[in-house]
Protein backbone atom coordinates (compact mmCIF):
# COMPACT_ATOMS: atom_id res chain seq x y z
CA UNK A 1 30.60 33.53 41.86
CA UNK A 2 28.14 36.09 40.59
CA UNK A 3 26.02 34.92 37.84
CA UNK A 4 27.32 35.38 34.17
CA UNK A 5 25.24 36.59 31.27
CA UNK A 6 25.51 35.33 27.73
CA UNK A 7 23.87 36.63 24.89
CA UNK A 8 22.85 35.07 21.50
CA UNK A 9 22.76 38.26 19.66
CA UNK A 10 20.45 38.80 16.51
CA UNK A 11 21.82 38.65 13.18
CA UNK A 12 22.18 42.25 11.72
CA UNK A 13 24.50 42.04 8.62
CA UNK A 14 22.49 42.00 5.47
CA UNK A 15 21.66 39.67 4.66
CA UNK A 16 21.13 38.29 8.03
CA UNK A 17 22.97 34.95 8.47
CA UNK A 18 20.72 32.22 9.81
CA UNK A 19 24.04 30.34 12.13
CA UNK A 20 24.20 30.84 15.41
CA UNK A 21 27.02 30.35 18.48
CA UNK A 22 25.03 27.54 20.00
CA UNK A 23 21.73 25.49 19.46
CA UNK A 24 18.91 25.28 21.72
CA UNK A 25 20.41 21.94 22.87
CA UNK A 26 23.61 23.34 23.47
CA UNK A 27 22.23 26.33 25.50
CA UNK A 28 20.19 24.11 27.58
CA UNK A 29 23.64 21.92 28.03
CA UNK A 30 25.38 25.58 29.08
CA UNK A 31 23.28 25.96 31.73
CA UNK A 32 23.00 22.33 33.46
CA UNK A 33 26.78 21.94 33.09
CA UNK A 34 27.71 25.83 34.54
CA UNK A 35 24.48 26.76 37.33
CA UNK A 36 26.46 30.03 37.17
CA UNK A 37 25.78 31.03 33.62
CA UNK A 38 22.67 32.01 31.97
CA UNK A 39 22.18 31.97 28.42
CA UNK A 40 19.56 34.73 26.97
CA UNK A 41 18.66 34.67 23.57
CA UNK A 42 17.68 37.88 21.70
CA UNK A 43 14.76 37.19 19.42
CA UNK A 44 14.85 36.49 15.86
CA UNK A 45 13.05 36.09 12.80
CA UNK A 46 15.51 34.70 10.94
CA UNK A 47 17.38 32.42 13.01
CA UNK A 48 17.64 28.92 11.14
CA UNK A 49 16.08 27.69 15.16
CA UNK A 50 13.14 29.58 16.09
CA UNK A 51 12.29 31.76 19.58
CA UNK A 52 10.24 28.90 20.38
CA UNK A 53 12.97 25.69 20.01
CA UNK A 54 15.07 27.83 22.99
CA UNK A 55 12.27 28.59 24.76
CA UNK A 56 11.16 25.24 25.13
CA UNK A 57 14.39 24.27 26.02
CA UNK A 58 14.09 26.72 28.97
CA UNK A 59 15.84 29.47 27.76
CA UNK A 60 14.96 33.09 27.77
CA UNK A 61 14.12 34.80 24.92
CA UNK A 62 13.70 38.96 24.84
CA UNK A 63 14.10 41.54 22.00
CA UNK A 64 16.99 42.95 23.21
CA UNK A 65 20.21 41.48 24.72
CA UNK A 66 22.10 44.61 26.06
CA UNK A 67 21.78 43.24 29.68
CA UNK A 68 24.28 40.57 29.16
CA UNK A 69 27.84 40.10 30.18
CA UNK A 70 28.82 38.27 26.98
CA UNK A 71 27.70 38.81 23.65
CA UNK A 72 27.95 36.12 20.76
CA UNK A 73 27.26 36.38 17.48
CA UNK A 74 28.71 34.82 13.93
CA UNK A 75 28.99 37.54 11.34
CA UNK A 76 29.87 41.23 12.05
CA UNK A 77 27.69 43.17 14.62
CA UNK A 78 26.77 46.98 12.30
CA UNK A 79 28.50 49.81 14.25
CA UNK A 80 25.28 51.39 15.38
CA UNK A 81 24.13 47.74 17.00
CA UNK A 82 27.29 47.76 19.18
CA UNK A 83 26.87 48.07 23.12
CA UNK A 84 29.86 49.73 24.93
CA UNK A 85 31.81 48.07 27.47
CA UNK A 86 30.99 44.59 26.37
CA UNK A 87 32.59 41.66 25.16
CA UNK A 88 31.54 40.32 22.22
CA UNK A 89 32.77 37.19 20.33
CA UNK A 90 31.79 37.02 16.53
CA UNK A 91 33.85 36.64 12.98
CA UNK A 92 35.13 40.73 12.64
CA UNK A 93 36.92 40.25 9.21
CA UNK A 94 39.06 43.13 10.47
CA UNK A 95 42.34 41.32 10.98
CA UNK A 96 43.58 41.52 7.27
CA UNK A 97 42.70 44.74 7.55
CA UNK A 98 39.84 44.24 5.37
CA UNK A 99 39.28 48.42 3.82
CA UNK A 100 35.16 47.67 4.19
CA UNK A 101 35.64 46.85 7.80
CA UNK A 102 38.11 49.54 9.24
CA UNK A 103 34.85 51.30 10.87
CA UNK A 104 33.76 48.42 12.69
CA UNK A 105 37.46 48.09 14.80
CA UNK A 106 37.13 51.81 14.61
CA UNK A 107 34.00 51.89 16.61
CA UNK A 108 35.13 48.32 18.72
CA UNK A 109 38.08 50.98 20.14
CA UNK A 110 35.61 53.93 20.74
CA UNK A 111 32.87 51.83 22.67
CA UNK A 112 35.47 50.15 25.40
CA UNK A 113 34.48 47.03 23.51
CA UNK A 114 36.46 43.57 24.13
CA UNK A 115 36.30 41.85 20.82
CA UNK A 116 37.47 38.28 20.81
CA UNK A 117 37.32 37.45 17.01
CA UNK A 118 36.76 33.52 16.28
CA UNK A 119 39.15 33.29 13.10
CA UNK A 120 41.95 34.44 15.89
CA UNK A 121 40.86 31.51 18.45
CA UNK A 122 44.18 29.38 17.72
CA UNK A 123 46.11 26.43 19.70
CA UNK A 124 49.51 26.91 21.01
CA UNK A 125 50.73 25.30 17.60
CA UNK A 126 48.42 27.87 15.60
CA UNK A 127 45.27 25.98 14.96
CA UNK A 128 42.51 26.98 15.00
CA UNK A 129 39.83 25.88 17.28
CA UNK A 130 36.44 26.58 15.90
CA UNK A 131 36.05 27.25 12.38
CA UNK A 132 33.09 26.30 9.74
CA UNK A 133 35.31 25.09 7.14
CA UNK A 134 34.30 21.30 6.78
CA UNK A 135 30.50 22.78 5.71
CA UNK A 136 31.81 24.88 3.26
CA UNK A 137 33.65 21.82 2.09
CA UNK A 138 30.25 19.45 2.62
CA UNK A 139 27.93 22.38 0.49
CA UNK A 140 30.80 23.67 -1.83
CA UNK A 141 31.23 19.75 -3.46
CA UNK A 142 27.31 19.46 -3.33
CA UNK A 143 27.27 22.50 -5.47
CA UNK A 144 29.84 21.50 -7.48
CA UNK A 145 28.29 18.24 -8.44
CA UNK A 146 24.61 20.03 -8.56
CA UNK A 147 25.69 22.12 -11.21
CA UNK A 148 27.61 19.77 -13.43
CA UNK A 149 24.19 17.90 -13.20
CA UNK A 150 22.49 21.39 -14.35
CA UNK A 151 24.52 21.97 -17.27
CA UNK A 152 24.85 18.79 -18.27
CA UNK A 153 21.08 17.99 -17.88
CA UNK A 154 22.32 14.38 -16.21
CA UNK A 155 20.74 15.09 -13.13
CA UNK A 156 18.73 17.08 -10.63
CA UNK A 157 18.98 17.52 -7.11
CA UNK A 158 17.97 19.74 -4.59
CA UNK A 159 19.29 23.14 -3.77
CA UNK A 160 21.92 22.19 -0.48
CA UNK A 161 19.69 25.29 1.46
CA UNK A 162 16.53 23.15 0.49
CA UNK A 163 17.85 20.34 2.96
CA UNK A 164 16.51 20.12 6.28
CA UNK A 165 20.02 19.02 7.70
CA UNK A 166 23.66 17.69 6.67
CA UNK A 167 21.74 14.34 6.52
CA UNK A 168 18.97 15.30 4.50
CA UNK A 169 21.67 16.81 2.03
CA UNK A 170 23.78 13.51 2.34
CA UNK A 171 20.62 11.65 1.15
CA UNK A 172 20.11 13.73 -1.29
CA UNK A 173 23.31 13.72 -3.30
CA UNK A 174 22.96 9.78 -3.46
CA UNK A 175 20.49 10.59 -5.94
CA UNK A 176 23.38 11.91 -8.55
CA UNK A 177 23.81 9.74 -11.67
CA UNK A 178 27.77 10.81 -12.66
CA UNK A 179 29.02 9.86 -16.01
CA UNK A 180 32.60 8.53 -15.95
CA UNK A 181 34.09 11.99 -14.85
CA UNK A 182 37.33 12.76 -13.26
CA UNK A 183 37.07 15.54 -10.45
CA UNK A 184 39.93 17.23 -8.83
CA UNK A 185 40.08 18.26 -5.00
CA UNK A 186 42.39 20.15 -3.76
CA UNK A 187 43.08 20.63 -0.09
CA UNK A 188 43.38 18.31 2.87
CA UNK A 189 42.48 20.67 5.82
CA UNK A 190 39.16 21.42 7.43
CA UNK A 191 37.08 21.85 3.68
CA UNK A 192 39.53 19.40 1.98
CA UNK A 193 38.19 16.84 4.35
CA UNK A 194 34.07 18.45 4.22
CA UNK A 195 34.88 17.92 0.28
CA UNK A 196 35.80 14.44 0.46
CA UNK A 197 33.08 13.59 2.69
CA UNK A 198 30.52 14.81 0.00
CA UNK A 199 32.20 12.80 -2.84
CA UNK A 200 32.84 9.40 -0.56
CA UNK A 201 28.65 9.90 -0.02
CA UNK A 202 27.77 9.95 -3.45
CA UNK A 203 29.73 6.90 -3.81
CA UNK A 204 32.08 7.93 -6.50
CA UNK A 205 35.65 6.11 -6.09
CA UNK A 206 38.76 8.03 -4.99
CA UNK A 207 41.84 6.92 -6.91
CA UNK A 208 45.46 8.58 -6.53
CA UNK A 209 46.91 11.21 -8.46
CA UNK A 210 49.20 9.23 -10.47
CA UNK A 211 46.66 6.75 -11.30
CA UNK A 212 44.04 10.24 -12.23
CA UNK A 213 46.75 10.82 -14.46
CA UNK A 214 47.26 7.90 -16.62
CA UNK A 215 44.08 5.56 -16.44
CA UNK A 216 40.66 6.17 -17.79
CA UNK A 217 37.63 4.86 -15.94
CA UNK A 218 34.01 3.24 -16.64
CA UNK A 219 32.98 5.29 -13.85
CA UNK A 220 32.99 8.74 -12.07
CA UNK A 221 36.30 9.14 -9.74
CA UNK A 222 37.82 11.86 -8.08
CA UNK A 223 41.42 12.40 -6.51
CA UNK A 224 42.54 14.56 -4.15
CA UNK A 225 45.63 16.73 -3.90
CA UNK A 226 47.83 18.05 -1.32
CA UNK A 227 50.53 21.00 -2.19
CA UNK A 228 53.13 18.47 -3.39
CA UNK A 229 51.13 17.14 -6.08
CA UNK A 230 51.17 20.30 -7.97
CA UNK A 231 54.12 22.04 -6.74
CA UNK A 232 57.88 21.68 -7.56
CA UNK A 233 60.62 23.59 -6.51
CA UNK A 234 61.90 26.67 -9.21
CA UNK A 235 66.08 25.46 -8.10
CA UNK A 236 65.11 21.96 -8.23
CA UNK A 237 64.69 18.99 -5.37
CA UNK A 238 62.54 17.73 -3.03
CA UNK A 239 59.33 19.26 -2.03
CA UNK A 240 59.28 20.62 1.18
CA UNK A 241 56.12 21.48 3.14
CA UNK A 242 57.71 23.72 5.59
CA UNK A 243 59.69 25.57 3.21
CA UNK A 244 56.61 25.61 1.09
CA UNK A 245 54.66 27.63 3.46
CA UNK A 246 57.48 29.62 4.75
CA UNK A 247 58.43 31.04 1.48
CA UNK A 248 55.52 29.81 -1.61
CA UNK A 249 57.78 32.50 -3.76
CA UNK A 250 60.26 29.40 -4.33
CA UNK A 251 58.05 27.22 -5.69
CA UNK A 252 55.80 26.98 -9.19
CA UNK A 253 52.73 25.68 -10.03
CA UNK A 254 52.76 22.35 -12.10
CA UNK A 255 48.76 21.55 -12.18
CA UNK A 256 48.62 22.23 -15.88
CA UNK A 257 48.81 18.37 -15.88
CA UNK A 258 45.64 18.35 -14.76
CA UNK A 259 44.08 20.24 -17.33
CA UNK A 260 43.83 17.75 -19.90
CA UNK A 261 42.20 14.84 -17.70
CA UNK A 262 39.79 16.85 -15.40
CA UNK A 263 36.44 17.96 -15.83
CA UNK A 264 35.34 19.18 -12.59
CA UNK A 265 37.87 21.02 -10.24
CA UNK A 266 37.20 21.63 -6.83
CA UNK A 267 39.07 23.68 -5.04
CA UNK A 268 39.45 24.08 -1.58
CA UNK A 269 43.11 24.74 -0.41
CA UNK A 270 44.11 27.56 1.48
CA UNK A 271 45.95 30.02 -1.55
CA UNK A 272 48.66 32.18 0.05
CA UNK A 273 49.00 35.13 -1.96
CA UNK A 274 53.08 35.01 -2.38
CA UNK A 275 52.24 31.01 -3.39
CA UNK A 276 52.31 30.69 -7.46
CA UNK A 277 48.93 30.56 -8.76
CA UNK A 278 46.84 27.12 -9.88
CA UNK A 279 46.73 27.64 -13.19
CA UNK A 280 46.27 31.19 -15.61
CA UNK A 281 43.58 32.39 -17.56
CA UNK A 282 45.80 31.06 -20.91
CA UNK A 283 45.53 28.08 -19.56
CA UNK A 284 41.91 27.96 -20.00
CA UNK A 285 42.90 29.09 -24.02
CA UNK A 286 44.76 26.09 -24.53
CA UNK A 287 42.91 23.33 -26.95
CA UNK A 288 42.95 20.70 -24.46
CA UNK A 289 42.02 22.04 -21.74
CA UNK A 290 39.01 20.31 -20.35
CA UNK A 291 37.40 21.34 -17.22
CA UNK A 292 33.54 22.42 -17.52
CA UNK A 293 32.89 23.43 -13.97
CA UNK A 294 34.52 24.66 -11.05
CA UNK A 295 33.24 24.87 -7.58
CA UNK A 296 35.93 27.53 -6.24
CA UNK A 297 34.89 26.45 -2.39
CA UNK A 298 38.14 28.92 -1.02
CA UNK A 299 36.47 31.75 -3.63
CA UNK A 300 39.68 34.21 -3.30
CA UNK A 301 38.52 36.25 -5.74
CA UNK A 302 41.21 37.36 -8.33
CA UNK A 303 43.28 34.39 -6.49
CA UNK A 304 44.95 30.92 -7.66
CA UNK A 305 41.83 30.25 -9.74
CA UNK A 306 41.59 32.79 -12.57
CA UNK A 307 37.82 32.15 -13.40
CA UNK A 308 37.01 33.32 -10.00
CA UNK A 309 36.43 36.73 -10.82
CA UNK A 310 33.70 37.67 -8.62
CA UNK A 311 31.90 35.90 -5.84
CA UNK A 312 28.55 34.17 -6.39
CA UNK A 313 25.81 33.90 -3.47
CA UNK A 314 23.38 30.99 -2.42
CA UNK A 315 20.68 32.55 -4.65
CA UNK A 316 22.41 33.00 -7.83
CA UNK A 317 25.47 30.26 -7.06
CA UNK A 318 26.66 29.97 -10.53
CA UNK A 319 28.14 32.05 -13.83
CA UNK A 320 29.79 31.46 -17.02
CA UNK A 321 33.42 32.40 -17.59
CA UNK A 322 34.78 32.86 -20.63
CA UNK A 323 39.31 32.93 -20.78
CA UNK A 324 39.08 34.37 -23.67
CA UNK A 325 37.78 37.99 -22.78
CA UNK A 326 38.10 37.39 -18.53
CA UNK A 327 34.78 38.08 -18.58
CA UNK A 328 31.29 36.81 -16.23
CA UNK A 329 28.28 35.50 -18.29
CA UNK A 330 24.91 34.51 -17.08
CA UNK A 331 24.72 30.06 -16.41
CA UNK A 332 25.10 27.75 -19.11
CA UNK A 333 25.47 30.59 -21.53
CA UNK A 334 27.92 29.27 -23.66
CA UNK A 335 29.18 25.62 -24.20
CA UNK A 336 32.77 27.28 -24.65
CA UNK A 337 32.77 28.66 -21.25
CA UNK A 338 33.58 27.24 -17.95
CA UNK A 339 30.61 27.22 -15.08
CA UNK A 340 31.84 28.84 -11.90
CA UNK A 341 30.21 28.20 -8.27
CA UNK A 342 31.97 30.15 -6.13
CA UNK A 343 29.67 30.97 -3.64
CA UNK A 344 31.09 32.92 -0.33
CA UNK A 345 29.47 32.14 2.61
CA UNK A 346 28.63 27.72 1.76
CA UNK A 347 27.75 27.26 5.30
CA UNK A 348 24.83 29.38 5.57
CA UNK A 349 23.19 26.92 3.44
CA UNK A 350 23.32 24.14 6.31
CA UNK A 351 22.86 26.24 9.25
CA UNK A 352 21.50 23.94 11.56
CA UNK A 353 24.08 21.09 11.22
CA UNK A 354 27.11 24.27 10.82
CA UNK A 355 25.78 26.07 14.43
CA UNK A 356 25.31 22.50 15.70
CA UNK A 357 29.32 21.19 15.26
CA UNK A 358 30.32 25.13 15.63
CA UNK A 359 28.71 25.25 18.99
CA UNK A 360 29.79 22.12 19.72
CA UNK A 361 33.47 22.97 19.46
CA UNK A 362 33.02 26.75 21.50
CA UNK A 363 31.66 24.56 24.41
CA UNK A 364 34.27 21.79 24.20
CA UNK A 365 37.25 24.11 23.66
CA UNK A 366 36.86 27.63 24.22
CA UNK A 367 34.11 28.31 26.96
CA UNK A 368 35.63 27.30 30.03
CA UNK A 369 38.95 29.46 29.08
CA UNK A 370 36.27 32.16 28.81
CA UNK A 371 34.35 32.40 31.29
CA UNK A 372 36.84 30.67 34.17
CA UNK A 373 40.49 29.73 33.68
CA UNK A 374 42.27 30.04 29.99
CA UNK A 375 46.45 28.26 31.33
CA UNK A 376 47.27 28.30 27.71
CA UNK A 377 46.22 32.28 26.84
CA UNK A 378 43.79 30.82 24.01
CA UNK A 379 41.40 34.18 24.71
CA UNK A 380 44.37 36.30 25.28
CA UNK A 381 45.67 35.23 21.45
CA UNK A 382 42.17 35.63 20.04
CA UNK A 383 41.49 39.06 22.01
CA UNK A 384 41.65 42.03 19.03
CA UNK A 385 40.70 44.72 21.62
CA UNK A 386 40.59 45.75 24.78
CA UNK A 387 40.14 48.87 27.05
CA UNK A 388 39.94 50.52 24.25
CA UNK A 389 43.04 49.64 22.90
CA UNK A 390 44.45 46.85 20.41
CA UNK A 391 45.97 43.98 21.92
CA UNK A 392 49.92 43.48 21.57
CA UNK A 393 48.96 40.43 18.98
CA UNK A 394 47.17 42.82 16.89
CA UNK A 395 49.00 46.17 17.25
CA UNK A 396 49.59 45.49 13.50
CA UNK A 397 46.41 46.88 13.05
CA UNK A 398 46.94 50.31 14.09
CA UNK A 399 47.85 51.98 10.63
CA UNK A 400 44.65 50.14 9.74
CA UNK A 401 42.85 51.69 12.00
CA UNK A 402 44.82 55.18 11.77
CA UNK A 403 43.42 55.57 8.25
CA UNK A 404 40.48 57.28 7.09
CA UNK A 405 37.75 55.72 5.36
């Protein structure tokens, strides 16, 4: 077999995300495990692992990666960066037919380009194979506690981006003091689970939802909630989950519950659009409603939350919503208003740990299907385009394409 190419493309979107497709360890891994492959990696200032940690693991470094078979990024690749002919694997935020995207996919069809998009890399039973969802989970209830600390002036830890590593961060947040507060998770998926393992670290008790309800506590606890906890059926009955996520229309929203007893909401389940929102913005109004912060880790903006308004980023993570005029305010402007983290891109601010269990899953579940044999058509699923054509999975996306921008 001739020898295959694979190239860790520089970062170009701006600003430049510091992941990466595979650490220095897991190159070096790559090419011990597959003599056959070589693994370049384009040079980079801004890499969260330097030039020098691949080259010292033997890999090849070089300023440009255009030689290579295979070329791996994680955010978009800009339209005038694109090589023709290639296949490239990175996040494309084209298949909702995102409007600010349409000229990438444009230009992916133009250039011969075979785009294998990681959001599209799914099991037989639909799910998905590599994703960074438990760091936004890990960062998103770090933030969330960080700034209850802020406003609050209980506590002060470290900025999650100012840790070296998931460990670092996880020995940092045992250094929050938490009055008796009750905090709200939602989700039990991939940042559900990240969530959970943030709040278990900084030792604060999980109880269940009924108990959340109707006890009060001498000390900080949290509970988390699946769909069934704050759904009910509009004709009546049992909850269903299939039902639930075949048709959301059927069901409303009974979290208002919640309002009373809660004063830090985390939310990080996956918000359908035809699913009933988690609560409205005269909601907030009411006299007993008590949450002070929310760390909106899903951040659909405009979505189930209705203080998440506009996205925040990892330099300015937080803002001050106030129900009463749907309106953003600069941090801890107001004591009547409700502080909002809801930061879009969470696992940027562990990169090393993120590329580290991210690379670790490509190599464990998606390379060999690559590069040699793929029985269960887990590239052919997550293939966008090819030959300058969209695939049948994604002929959706023609009108989408069709348009003009």
């Amino acid at each position: 077999m001739s020898l295959i190419k694979i190239g860790l493309i520089r970062e170009g979107k701006n600003p430049p995300d510091k992941r990466v497709p595979f650490t220095p360890a897991q190159a070096e891994e790559i090419e011990q495990r597959y003599p056959q492959v070589k693994i370049i990696c384009q040079q980079s200032r801004v890499r969260c692992f330097t030039d020098d940690e691949y080259e010292t693991r033997g890999i090849r470094t070089q300023p440009e990666a255009a030689d290579c078979d295979i070329l791996m990024g994680i955010k978009e690749v800009p339209v005038d960066a694109l090589v023709s002919g290639k296949t490239y694997l990175f996040f494309s935020h084209t298949i909702k037919k995102q409007p600010y995207n349409r000229k990438l996919l444009q230009a992916v069809l133009q250039k011969n380009i075979r785009l294998i998009d990681y959001e599209a890399l799914r099991d037989t039973q639909g799910n998905r194979l590599v994703a960074f969802g438990r760091f936004a989970g890990i960062v998103g209830a770090y933030n969330g506690l960080w700034a209850y600390g802020r406003r609050f002036k209980k506590f002060d830890l470290r900025r999650a981006f100012e840790c070296f590593d998931i460990n670092d961060l996880k020995l940092e947040i045992r250094k929050a003091r938490l009055p008796p507060v009750k905090i709200v998770l939602t989700g039990a998926g991939r940042v559900g689970k990240g969530a959970m393992e943030t709040l278990d670290t900084a030792g604060i008790r999980k109880v269940s939802p009924v108990d959340f309800l109707n006890k009060t506590y001498a000390e900080p606890v949290y509970t988390q909630l699946s769909s069934a906890d704050y759904h009910e059926r509009k004709e009546g009955g049992h909850f269903n989950r299939d039902e639930f996520h075949r048709n959301p229309e059927k069901y409303r929203s009974v979290f208002n519950r919640f309002l009373g007893v809660t004063d830090i909401l985390m939310a990080g389940a996956f918000w359908n659009p035809k699913a009933p929102v988690l609560f409205t913005r005269q909601d907030m109004l009411a006299p007993d409603f008590k949450i002070s912060v929310i760390a909106d880790i899903t951040c659909d903006i405009n979505g189930s939350v209705p203080s998440t308004i506009q996205a925040s980023s990892i330099p300015e993570p937080l803002y001050d919503f106030d129900p009463a005029t749907n309106t953003a305010h600069p941090e801890f402007s107001d004591a009547r208003y409700v502080t909002v983290m809801a930061v879009d891109n969470l696992p940027c601010e562990l990169p090393r740990s993120a590329s580290d269990e991210f690379g670790r899953d490509l190599i464990d579940r998606i390379l060999r299907p690559l590069l040699f044999d793929d029985p269960e058509g887990i590239i052919k699923r997550g293939t966008v385009a090819e030959n300058g054509k969209l695939t049948a999975e994604f002929a959706y996306l023609q009108s989408y394409v069709d348009e003009s921008t």
